[in-house]
PDB file of N, CA and C in Angstrom:
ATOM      1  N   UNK A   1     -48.490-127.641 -64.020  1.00  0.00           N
ATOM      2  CA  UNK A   1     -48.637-126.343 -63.352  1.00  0.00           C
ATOM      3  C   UNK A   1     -47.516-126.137 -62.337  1.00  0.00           C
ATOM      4  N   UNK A   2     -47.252-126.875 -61.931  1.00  0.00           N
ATOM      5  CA  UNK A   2     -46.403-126.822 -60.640  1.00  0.00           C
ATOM      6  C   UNK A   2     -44.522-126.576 -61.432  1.00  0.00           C
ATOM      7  N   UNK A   3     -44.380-127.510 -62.332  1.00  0.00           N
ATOM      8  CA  UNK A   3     -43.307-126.898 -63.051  1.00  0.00           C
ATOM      9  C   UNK A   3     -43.326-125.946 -63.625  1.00  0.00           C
ATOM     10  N   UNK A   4     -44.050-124.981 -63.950  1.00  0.00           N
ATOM     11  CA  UNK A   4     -44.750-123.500 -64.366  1.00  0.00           C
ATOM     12  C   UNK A   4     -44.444-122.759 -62.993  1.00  0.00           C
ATOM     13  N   UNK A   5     -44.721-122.725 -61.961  1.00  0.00           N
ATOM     14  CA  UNK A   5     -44.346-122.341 -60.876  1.00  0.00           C
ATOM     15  C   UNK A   5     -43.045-122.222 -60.684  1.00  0.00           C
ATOM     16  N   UNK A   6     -42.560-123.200 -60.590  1.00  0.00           N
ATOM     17  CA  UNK A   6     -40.791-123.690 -59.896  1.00  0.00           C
ATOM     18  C   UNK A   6     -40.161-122.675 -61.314  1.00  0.00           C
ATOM     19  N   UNK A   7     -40.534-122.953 -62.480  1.00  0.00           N
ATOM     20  CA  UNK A   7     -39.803-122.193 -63.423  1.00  0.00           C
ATOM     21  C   UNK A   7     -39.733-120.319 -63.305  1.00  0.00           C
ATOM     22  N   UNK A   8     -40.837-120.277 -62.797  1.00  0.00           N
ATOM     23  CA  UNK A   8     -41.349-118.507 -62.532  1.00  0.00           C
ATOM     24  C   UNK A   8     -40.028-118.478 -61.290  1.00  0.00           C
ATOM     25  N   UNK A   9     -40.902-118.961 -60.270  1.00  0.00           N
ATOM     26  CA  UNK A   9     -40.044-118.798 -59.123  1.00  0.00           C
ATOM     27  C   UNK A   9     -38.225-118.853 -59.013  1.00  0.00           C
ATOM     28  N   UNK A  10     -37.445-119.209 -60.174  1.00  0.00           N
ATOM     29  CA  UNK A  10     -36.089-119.533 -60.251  1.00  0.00           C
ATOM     30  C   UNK A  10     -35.956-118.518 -61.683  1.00  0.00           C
ATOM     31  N   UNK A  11     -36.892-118.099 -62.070  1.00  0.00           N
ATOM     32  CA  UNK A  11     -36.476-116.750 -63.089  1.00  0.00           C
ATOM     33  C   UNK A  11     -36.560-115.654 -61.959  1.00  0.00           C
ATOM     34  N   UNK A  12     -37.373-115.073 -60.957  1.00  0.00           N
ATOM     35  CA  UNK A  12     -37.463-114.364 -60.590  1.00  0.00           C
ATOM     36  C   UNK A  12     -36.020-114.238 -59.591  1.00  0.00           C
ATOM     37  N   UNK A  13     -35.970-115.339 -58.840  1.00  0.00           N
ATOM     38  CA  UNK A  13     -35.008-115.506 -58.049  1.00  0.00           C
ATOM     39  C   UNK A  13     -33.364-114.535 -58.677  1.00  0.00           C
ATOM     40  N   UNK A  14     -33.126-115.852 -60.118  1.00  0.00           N
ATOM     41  CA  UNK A  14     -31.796-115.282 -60.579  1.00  0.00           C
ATOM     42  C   UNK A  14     -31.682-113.796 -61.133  1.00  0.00           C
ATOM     43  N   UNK A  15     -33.356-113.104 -61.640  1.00  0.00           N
ATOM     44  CA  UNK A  15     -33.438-111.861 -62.106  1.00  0.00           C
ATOM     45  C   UNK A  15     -32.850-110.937 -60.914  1.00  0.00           C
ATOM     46  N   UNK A  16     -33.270-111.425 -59.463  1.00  0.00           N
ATOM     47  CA  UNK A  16     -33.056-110.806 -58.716  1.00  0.00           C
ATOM     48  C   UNK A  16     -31.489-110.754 -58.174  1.00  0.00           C
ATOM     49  N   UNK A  17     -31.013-111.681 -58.020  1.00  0.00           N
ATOM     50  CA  UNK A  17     -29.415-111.979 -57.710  1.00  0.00           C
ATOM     51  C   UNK A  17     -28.732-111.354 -59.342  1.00  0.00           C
ATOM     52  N   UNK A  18     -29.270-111.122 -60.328  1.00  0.00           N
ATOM     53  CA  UNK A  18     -28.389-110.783 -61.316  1.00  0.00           C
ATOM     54  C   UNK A  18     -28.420-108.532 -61.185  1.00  0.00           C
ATOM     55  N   UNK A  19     -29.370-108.651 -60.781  1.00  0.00           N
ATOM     56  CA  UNK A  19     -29.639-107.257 -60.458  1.00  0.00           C
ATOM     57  C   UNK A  19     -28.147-106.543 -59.723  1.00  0.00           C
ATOM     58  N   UNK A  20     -28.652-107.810 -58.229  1.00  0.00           N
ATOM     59  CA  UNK A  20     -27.703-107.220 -57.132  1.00  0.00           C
ATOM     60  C   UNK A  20     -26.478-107.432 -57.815  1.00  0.00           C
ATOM     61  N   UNK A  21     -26.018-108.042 -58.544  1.00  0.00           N
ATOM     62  CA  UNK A  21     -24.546-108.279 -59.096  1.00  0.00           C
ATOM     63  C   UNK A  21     -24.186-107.069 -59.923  1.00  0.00           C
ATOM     64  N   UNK A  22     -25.333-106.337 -60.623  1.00  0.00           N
ATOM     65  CA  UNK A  22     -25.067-105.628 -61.864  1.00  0.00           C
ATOM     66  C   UNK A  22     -24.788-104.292 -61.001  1.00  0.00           C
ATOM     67  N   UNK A  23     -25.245-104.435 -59.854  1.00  0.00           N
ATOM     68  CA  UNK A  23     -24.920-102.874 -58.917  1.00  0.00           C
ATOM     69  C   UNK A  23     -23.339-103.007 -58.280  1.00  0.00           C
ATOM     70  N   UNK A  24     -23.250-104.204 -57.872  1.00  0.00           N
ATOM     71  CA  UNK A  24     -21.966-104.466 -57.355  1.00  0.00           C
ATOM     72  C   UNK A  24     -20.926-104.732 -57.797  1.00  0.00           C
ATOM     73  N   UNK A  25     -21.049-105.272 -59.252  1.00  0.00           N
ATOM     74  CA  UNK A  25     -19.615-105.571 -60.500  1.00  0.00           C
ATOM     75  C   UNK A  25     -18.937-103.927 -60.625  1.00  0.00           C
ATOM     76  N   UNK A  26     -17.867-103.227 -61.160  1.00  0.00           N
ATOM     77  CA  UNK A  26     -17.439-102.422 -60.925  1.00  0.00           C
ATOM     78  C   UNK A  26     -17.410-102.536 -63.041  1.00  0.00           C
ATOM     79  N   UNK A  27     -17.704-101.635 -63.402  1.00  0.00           N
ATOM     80  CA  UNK A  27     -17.627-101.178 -64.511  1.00  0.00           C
ATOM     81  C   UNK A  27     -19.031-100.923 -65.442  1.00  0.00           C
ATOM     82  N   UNK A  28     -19.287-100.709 -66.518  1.00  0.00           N
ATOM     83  CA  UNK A  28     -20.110-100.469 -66.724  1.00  0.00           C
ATOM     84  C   UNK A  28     -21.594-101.826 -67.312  1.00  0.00           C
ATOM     85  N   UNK A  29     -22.869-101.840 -66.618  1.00  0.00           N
ATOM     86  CA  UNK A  29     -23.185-102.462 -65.918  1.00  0.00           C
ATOM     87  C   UNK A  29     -24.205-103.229 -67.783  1.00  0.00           C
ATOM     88  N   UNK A  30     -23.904-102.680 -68.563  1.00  0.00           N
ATOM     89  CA  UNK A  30     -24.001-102.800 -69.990  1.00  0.00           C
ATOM     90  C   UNK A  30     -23.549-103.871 -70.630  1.00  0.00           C
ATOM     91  N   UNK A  31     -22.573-103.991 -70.336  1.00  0.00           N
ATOM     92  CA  UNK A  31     -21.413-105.596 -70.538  1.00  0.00           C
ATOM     93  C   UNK A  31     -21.814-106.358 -69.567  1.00  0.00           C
ATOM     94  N   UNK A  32     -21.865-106.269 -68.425  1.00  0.00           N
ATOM     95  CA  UNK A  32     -21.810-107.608 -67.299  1.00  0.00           C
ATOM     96  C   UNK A  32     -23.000-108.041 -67.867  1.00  0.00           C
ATOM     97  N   UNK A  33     -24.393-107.110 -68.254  1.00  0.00           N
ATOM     98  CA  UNK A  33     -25.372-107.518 -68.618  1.00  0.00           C
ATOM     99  C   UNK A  33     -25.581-108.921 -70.224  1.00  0.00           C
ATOM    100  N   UNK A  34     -24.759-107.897 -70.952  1.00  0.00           N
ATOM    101  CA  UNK A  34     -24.572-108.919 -72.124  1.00  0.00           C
ATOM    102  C   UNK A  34     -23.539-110.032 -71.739  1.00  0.00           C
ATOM    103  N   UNK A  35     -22.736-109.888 -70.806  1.00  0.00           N
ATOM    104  CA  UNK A  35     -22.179-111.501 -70.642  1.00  0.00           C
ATOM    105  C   UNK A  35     -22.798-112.331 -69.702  1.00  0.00           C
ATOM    106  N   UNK A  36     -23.930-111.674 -68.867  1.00  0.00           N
ATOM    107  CA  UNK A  36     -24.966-112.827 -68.404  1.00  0.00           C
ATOM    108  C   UNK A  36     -25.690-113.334 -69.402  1.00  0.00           C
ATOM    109  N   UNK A  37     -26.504-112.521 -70.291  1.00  0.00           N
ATOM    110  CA  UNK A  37     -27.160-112.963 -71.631  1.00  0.00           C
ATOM    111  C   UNK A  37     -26.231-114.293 -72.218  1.00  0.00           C
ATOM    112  N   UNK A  38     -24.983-113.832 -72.940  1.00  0.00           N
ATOM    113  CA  UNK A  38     -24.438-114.728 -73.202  1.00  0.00           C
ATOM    114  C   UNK A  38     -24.309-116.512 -72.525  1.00  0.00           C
ATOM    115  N   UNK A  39     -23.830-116.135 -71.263  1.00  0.00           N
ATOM    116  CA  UNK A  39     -23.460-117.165 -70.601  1.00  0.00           C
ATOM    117  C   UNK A  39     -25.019-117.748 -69.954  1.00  0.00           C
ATOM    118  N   UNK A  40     -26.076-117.398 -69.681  1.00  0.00           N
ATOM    119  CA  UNK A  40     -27.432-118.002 -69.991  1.00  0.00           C
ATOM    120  C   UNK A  40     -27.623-118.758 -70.970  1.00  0.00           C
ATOM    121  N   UNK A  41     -27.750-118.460 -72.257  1.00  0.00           N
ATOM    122  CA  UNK A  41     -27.938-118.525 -73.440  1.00  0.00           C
ATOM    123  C   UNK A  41     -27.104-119.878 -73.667  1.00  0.00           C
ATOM    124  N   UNK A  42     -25.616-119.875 -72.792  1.00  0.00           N
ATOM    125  CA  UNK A  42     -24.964-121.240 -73.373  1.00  0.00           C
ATOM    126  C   UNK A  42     -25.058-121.908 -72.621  1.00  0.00           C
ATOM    127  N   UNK A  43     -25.774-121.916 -71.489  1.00  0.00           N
ATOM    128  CA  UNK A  43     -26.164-122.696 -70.598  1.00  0.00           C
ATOM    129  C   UNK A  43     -27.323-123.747 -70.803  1.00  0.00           C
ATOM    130  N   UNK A  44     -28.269-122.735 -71.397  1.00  0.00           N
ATOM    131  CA  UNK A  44     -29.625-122.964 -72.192  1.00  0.00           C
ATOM    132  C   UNK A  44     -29.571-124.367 -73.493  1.00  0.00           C
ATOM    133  N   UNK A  45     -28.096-124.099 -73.755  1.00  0.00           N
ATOM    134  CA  UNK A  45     -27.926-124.230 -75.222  1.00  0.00           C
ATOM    135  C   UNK A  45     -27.629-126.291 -74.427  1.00  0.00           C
ATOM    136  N   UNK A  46     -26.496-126.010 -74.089  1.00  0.00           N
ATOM    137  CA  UNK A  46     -25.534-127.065 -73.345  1.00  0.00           C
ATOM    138  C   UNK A  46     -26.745-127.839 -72.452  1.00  0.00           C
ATOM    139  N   UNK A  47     -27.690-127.287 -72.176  1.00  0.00           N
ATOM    140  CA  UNK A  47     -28.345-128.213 -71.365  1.00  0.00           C
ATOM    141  C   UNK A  47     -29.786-128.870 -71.765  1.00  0.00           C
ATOM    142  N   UNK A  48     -29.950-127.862 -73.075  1.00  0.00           N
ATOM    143  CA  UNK A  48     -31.301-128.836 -74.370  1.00  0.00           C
ATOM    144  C   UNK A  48     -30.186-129.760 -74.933  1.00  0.00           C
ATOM    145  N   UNK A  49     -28.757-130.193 -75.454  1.00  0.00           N
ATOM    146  CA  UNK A  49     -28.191-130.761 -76.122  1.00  0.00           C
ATOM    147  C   UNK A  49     -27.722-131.746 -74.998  1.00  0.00           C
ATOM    148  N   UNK A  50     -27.895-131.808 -73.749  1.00  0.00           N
ATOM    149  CA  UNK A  50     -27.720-132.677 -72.583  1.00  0.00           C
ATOM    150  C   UNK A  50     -28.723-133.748 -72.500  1.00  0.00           C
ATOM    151  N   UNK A  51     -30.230-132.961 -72.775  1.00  0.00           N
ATOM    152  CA  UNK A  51     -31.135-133.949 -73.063  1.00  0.00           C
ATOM    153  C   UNK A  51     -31.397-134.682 -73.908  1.00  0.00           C
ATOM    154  N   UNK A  52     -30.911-134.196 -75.304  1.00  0.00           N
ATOM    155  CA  UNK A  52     -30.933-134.780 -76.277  1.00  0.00           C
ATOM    156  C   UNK A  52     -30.007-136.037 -76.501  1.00  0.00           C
ATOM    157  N   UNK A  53     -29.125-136.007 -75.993  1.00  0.00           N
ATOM    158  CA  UNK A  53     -27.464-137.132 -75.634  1.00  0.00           C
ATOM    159  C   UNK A  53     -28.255-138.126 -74.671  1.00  0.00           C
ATOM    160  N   UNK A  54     -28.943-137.872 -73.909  1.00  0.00           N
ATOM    161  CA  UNK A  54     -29.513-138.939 -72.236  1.00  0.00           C
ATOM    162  C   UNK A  54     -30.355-139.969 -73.436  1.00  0.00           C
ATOM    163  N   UNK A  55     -31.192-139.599 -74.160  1.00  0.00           N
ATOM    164  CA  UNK A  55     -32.696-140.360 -75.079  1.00  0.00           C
ATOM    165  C   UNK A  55     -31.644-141.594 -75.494  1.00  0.00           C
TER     166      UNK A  55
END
């Protein structure tokens, strides 16, 4: 439960800091969006294949 928590609490967090970024990046806020997606996504990727390398 408690890692259920910490996980909510650090989605909400970066949802929120990705917001303020998407107001403050200068262009259209459509792209910055899909290259956070992206760069999540390979973060996501790089860091299940991190665990898998440690076993």
């Amino acid at each position: 439960m408690m890692q259920y928590r910490t996980t909510v609490g650090w989605s909400l967090i970066t949802s929120g800091i990705v917001t303020l970024l998407l107001k403050v990046l200068p262009g259209n806020s459509l792209w910055w969006g899909i290259a956070f997606l992206i760069i999540g996504i390979t973060v996501l990727f790089l860091r299940k294949n991190d665990n898998v390398l440690e076993r």
